[in-house]
Protein backbone atom coordinates (compact mmCIF):
# COMPACT_ATOMS: atom_id res chain seq x y z
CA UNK A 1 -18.73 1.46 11.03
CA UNK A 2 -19.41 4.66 12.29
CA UNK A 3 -16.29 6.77 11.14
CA UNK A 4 -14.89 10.72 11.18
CA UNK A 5 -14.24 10.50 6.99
CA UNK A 6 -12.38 13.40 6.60
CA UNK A 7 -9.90 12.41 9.60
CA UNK A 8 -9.56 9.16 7.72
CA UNK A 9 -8.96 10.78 4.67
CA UNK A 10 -6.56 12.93 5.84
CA UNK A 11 -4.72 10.18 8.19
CA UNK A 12 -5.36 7.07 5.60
CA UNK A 13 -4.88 8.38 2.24
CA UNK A 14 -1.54 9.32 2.16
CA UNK A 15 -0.32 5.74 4.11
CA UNK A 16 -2.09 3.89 1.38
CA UNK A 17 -1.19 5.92 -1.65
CA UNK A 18 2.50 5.26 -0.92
CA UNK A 19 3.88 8.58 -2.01
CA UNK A 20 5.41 11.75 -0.75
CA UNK A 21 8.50 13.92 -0.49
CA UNK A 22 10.87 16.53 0.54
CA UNK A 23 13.79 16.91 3.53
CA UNK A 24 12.63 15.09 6.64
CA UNK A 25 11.84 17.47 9.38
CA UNK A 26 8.45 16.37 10.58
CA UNK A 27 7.36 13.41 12.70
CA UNK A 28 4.17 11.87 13.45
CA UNK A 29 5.23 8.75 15.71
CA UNK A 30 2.70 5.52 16.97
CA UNK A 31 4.17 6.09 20.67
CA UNK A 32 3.06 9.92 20.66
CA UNK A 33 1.42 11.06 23.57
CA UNK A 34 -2.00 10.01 21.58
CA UNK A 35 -1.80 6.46 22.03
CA UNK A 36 -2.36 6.85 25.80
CA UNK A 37 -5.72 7.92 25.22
CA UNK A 38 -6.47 5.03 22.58
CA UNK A 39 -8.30 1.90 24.49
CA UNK A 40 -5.82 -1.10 24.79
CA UNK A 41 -8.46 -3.25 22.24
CA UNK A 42 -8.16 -0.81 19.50
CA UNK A 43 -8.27 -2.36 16.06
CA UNK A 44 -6.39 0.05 14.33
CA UNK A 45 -4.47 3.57 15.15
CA UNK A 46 -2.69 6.30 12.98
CA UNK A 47 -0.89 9.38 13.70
CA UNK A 48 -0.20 12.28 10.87
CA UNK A 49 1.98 14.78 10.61
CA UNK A 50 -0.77 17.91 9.75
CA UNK A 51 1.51 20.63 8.79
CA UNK A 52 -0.16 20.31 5.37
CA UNK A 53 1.80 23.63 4.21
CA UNK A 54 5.44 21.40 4.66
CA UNK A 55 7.55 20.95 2.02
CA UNK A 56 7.22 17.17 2.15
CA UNK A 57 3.44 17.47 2.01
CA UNK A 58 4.27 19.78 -1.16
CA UNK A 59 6.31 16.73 -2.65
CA UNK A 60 3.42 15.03 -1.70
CA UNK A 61 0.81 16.42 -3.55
CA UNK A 62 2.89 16.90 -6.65
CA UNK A 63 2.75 13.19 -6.51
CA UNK A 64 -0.53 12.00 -5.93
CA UNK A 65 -2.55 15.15 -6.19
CA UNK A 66 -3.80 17.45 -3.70
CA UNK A 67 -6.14 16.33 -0.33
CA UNK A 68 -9.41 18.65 -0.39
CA UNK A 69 -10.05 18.57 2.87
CA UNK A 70 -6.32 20.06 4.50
CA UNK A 71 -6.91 23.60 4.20
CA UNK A 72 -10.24 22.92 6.36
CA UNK A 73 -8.20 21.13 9.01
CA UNK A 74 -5.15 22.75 8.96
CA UNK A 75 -6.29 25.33 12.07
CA UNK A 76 -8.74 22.25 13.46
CA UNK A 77 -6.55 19.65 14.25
CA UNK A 78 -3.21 21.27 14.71
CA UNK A 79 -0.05 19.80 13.86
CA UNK A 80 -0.58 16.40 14.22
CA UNK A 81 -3.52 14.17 13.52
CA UNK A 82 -4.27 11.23 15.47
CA UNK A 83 -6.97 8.53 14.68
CA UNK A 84 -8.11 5.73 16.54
CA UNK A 85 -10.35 2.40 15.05
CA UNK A 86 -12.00 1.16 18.54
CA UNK A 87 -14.47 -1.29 18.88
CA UNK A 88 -17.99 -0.79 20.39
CA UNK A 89 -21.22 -2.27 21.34
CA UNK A 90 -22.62 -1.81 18.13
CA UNK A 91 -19.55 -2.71 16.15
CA UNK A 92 -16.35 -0.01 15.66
CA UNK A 93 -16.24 3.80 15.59
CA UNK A 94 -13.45 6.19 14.51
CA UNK A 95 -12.24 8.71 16.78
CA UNK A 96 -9.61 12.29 16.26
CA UNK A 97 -7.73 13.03 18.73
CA UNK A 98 -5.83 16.10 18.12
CA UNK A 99 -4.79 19.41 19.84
CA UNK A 100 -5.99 22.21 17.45
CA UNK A 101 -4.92 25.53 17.19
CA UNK A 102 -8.54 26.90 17.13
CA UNK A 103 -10.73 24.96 19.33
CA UNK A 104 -14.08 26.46 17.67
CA UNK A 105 -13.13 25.66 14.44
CA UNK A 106 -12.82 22.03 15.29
CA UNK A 107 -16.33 21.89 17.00
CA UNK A 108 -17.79 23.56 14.05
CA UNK A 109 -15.81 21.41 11.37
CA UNK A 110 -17.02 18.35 13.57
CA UNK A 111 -20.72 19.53 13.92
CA UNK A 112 -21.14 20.29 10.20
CA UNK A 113 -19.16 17.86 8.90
CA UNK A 114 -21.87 14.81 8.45
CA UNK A 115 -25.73 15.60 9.28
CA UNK A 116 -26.33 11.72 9.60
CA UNK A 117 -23.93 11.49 12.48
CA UNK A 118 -23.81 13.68 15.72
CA UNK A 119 -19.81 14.58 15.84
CA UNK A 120 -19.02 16.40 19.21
CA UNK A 121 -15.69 17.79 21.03
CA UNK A 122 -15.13 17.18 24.38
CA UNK A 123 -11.64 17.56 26.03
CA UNK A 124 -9.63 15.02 27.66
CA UNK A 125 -6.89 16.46 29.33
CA UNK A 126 -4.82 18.43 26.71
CA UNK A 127 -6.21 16.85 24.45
CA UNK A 128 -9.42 17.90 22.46
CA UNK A 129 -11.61 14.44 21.21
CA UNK A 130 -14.14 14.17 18.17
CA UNK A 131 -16.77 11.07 18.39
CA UNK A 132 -20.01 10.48 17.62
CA UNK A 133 -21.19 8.69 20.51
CA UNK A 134 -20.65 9.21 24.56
CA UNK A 135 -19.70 5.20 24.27
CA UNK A 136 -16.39 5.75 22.38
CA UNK A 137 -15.99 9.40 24.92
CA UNK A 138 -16.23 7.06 27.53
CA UNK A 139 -13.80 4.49 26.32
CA UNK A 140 -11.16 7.44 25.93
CA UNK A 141 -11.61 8.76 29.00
CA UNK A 142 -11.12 5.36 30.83
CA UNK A 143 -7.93 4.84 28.52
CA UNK A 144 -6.45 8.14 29.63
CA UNK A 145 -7.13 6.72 33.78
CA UNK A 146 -6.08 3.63 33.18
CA UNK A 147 -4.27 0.90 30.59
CA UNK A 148 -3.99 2.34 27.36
CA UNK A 149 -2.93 1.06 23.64
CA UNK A 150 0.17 2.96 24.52
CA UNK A 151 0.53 -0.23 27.94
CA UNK A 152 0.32 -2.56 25.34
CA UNK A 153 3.44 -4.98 24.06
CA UNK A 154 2.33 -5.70 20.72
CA UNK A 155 1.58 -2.07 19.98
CA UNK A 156 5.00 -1.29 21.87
CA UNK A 157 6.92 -3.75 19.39
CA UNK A 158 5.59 -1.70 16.56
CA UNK A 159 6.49 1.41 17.37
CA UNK A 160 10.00 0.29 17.99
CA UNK A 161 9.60 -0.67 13.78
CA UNK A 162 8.40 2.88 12.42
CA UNK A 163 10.76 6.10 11.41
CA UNK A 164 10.48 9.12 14.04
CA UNK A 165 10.76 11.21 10.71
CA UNK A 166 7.42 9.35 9.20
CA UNK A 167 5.12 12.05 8.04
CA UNK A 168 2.11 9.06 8.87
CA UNK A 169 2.35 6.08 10.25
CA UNK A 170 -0.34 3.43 11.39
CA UNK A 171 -0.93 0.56 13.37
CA UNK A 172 -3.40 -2.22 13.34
CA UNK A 173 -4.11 -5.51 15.34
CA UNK A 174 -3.95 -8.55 13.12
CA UNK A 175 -5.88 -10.52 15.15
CA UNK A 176 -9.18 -8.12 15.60
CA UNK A 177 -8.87 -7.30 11.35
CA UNK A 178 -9.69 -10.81 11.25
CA UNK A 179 -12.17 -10.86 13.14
CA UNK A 180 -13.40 -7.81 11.16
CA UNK A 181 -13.79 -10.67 8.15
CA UNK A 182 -13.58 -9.34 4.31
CA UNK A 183 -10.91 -8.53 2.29
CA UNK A 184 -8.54 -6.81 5.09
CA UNK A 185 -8.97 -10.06 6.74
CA UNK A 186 -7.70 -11.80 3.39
CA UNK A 187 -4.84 -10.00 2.77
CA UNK A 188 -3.46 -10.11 6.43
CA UNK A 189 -3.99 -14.09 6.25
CA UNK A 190 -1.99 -13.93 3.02
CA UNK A 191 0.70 -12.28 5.04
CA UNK A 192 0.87 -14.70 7.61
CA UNK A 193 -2.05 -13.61 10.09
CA UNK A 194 0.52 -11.51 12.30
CA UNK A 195 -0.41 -10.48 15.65
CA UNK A 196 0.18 -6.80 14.15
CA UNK A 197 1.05 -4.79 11.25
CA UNK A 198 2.57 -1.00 11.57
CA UNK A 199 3.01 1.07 8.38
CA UNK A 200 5.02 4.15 7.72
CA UNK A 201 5.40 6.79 5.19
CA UNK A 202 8.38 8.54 5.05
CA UNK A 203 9.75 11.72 2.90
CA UNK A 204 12.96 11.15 0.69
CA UNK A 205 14.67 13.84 -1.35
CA UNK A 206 12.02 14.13 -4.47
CA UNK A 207 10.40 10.79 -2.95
CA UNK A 208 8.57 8.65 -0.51
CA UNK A 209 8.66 5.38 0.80
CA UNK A 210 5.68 3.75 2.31
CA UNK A 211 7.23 0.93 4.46
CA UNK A 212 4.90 -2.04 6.18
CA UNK A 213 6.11 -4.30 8.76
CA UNK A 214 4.07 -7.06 10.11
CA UNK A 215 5.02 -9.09 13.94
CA UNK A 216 5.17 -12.48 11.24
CA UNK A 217 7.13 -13.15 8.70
CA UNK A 218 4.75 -13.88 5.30
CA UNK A 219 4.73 -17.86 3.91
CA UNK A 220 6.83 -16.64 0.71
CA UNK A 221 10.34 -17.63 1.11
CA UNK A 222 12.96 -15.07 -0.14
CA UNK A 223 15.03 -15.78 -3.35
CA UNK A 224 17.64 -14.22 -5.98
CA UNK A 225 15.47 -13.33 -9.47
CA UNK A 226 17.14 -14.83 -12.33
CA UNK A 227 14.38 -14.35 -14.48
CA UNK A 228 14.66 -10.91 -14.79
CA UNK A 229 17.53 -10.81 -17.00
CA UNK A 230 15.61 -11.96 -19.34
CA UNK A 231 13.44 -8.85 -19.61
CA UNK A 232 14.90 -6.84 -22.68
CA UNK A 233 16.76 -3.60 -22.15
CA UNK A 234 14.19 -0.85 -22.09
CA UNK A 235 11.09 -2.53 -21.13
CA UNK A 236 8.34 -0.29 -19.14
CA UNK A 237 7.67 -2.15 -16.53
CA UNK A 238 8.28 -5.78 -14.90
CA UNK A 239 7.38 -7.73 -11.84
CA UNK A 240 9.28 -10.70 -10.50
CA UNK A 241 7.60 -13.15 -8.36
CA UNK A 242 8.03 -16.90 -7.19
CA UNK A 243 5.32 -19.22 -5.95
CA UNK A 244 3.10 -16.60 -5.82
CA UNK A 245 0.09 -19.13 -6.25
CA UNK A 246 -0.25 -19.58 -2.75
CA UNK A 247 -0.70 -15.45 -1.62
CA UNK A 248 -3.34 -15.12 -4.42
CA UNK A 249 -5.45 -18.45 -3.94
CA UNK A 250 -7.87 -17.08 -1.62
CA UNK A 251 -7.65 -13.49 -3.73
CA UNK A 252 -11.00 -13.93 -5.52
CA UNK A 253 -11.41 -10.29 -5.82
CA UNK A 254 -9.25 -10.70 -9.18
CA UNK A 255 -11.79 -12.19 -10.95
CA UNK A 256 -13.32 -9.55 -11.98
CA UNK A 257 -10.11 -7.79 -13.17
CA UNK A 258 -9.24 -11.02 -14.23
CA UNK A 259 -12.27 -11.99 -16.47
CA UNK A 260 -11.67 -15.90 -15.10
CA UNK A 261 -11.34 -17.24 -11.73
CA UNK A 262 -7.76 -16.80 -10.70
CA UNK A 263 -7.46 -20.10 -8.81
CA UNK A 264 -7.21 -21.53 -12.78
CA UNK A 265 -4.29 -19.31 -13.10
CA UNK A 266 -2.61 -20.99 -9.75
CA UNK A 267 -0.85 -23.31 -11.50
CA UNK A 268 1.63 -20.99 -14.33
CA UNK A 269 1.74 -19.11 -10.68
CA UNK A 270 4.13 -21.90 -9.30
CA UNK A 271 8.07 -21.48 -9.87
CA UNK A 272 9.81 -18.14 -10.43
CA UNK A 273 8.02 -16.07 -12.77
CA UNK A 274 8.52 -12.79 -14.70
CA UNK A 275 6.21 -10.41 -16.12
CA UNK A 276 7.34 -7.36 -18.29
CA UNK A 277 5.56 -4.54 -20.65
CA UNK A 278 7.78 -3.44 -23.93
CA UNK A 279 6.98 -0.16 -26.03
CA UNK A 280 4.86 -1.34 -29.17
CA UNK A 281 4.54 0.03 -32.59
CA UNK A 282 0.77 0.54 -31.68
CA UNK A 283 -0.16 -1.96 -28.57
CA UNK A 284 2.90 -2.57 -26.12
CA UNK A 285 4.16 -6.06 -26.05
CA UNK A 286 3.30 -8.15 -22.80
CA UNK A 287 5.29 -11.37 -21.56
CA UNK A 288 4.68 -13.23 -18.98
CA UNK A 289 7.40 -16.29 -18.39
CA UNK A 290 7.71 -18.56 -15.55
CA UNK A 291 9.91 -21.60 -14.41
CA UNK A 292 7.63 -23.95 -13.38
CA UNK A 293 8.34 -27.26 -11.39
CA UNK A 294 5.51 -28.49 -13.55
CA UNK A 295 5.56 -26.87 -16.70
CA UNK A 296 2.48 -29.41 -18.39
CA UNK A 297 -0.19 -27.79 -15.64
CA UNK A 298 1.54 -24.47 -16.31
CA UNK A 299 1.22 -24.62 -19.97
CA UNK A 300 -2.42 -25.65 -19.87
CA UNK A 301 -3.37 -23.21 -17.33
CA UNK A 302 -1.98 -20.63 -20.05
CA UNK A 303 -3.63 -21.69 -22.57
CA UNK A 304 -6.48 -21.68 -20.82
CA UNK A 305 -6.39 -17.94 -19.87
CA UNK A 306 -5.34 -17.10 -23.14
CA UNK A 307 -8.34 -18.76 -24.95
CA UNK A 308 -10.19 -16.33 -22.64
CA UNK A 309 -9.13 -13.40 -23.82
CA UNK A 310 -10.59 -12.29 -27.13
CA UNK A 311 -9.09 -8.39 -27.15
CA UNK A 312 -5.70 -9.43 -28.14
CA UNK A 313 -4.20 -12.54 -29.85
CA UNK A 314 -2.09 -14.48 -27.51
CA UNK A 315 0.19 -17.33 -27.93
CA UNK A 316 1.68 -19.49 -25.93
CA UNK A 317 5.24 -21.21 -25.94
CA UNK A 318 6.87 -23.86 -23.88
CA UNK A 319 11.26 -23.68 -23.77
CA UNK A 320 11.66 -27.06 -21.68
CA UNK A 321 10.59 -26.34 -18.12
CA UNK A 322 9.80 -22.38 -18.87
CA UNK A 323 6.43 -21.03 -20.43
CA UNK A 324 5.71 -18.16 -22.01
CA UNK A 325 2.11 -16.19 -22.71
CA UNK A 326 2.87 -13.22 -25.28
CA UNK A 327 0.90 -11.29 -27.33
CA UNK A 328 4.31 -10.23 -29.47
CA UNK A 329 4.18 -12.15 -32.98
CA UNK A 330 6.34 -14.98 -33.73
CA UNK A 331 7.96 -12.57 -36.00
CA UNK A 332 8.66 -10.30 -33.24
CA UNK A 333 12.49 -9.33 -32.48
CA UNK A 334 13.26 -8.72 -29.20
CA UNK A 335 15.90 -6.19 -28.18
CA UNK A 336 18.50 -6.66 -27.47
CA UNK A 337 20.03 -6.12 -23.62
CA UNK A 338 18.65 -6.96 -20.29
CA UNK A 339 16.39 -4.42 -18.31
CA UNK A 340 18.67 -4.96 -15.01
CA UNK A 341 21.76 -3.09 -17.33
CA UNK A 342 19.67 0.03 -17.45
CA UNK A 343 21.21 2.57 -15.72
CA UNK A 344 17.26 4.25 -14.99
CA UNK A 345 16.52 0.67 -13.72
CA UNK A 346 19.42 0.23 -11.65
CA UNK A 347 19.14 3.83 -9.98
CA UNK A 348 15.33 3.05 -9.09
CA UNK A 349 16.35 0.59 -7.13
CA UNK A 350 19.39 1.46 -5.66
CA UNK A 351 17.46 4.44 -4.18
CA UNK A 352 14.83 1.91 -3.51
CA UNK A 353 17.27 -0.41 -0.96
CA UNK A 354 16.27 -3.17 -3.07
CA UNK A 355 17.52 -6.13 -1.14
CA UNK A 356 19.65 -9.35 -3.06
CA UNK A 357 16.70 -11.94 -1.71
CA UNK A 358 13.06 -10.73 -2.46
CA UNK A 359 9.78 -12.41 -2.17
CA UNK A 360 8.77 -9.81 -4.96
CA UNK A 361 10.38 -7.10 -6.55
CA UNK A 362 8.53 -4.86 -8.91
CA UNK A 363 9.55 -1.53 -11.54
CA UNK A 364 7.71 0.51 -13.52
CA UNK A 365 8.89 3.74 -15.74
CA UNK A 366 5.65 5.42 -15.16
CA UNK A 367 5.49 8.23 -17.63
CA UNK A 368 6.20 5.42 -20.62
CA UNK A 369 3.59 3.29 -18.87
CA UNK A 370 0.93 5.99 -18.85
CA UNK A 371 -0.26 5.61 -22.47
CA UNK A 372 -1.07 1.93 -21.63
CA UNK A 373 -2.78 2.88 -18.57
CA UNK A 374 -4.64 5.36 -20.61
CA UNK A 375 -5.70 2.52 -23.00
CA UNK A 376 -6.78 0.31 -20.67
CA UNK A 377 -8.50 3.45 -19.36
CA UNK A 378 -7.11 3.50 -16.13
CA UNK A 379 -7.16 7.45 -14.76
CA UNK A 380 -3.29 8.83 -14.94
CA UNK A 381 -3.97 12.71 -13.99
CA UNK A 382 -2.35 11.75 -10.71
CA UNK A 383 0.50 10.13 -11.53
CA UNK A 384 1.93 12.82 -13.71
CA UNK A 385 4.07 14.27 -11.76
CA UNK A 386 5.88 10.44 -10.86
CA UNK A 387 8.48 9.12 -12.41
CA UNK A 388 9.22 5.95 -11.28
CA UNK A 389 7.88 3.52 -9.27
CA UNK A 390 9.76 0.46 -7.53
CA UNK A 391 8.12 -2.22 -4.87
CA UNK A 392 9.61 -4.62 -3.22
CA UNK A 393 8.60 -7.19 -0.59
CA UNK A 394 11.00 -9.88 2.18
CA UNK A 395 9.70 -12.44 4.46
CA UNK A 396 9.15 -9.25 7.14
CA UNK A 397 8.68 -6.31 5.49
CA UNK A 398 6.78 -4.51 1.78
CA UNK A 399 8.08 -1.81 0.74
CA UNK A 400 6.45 0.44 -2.17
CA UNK A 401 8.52 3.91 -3.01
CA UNK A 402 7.54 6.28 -5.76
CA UNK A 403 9.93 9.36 -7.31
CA UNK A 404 9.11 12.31 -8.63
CA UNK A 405 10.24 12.47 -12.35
């Protein structure tokens, strides 16, 4: 795909990281006058609030680290950044659509940006355009005479689902991401191939939330965690799931993570589960516990991971219908307490909105977790600043919000 990288980067980044920050007073929403210039087949379309100078884009970096490429676009693009995913003979190109503040800084920004492609300005309307090819110009132009993404229902419906005080939000058709194959094809099958899926992020006092909706509710059926009173007070992080075999069965990507195929794993997947990280002498202690409708195939499937993994000793125990992989000793005493008593834990997600009925709900105290990040040699400069971390997901809706510590 031909694409504009530093408009994506800009646009993207932000939606996907999931953070942010700061008093609301910006907007950047789908039905801005930008979608009427975005061809009714586009795959995918996002709108950002530029201002890079706000205080919620402040928040923002303090959370996730800065973007290098705002200062260059602050003056290029204006206040609000606008990019379009549209198909083409050839396949799909990325378009900007933005109204800058100085017009020859955009056209040199667009001509030196990438000496593979051939980036060009031309005005439409108000509105000043960056492509690569007169094709997607063209395509514009007849979207700005005629029926637009901004005409269509489905886009219409998603609009009505995002916050007018977003600083991004985005949009993409379900059904053209699958026919775009891969693993953005996977993961919107896993969420019940919707007709469309519109994401938001949105600034919270010290915080963001980065909301996605989808036109389909996913397969996973909501429930009340029990499980998670089992997770001892003060424990770093934990993630409760149920049946969450049949969302990861086509998720072969994990393998390599993984070290083993994950469709062996599919069976301890079945049932509510629980997964939680305690504080160690010298490794942290991970458990991972689920109430399985057939704990025999759980249990084996357990023991079959755990004879995989040769870093740490693992054992595995079976309490009637509930198994548990550990690598804590059988000496081990567990504290004493339950995680959801935890004032820290029940503030995250209180802010959070955390719902009674999940299909997922996850927590992490991310300054205690960073030492095991940094031992499993994960990078943690950018997550210094954040201090904790909730996600949650129901049958329409994932929400992920992070909090500055």
């Amino acid at each position: 795909m031909a694409a504009m990288r530093a408009a994506v980067l800009a646009a993207l980044a932000v939606v996907l990281a999931g953070c942010g920050g700061g008093a609301a007073t910006t907007s950047a929403k789908l039905d801005s006058g930008a979608a009427q210039l975005v061809p009714p087949n586009a795959i995918a379309f996002v709108s950002a609030d530029s201002r890079f100078d706000s205080p919620q884009w402040r928040t923002l970096f303090d959370l996730v680290g800065p973007v290098k490429l705002t200062a260059k676009l602050k003056d290029a693009v204006g206040d609000q950044l606008n990019v379009a995913c549209i198909p083409t003979a050839d396949g799909s190109e990325v378009v900007a659509i933005v109204k800058p503040t100085d017009e020859a800084r955009l056209r040199s920004f667009a001509a030196n940006f990438d000496k593979q492609q051939h980036y060009t300005v031309q005005k439409v309307g108000d509105w000043s355009v960056v492509a690569d090819s007169q094709e997607a110009f063209d395509a514009v132009r007849s979207a700005a005479a005629g029926r637009s993404l901004a005409d269509v229902a489905q886009f219409r419906a998603a609009s009505g689902q995002v916050d007018g005080n977003a600083l991004a939000t985005a949009y993409a058709d379900g059904t053209a991401v699958d026919k775009l194959g891969g693993r953005l094809a996977k993961l919107t099958s896993a969420t019940g191939s919707p007709k469309w899926v519109a994401a938001q992020l949105v600034p919270e006092d010290h915080a963001a939330r980065l909301e996605i909706r989808t036109s389909a509710p996913t397969p996973a059926s909501a429930y009340s965690p029990t499980l998670l009173r089992d997770v001892p007070s003060g424990a770093i992080a934990a993630v409760s799931f149920k049946d969450a075999d049949g969302a990861l069965a086509n998720m072969q990507a994990l393998d390599h993570y993984l070290g083993f195929p994950v469709k062996s794993l599919l069976p301890a997947l079945r049932g509510e589960g629980v997964a939680y990280v305690l504080p160690g002498a010298l490794i942290p202690i991970f458990v991972f516990e689920v109430q399985s409708p057939q704990p025999d195939a759980a249990e084996r499937a357990l023991r079959k991971a755990a004879a995989r993994v040769t870093l740490l000793p693992l054992r595995v125990t079976r309490y009637g219908a509930r198994v548990v992989l550990t690598n804590a000793p059988a000496s081990f005493k567990t504290p004493s307490g339950s995680l959801v008593d935890d004032q820290p834990y029940k503030d995250a997600l209180a802010a959070a909105g955390v719902p009674d009925r999940v299909t997922f709900v996850a927590y992490a105290d991310v300054q205690r977790l960073r030492p095991l990040l940094e031992l499993l040699m994960v990078k943690t400069q950018r997550v210094e600043q954040v201090g904790s971390l909730v996600a949650f997901g129901t049958p329409s809706r994932m929400v992920v919000r992070a909090a500055l510590k």
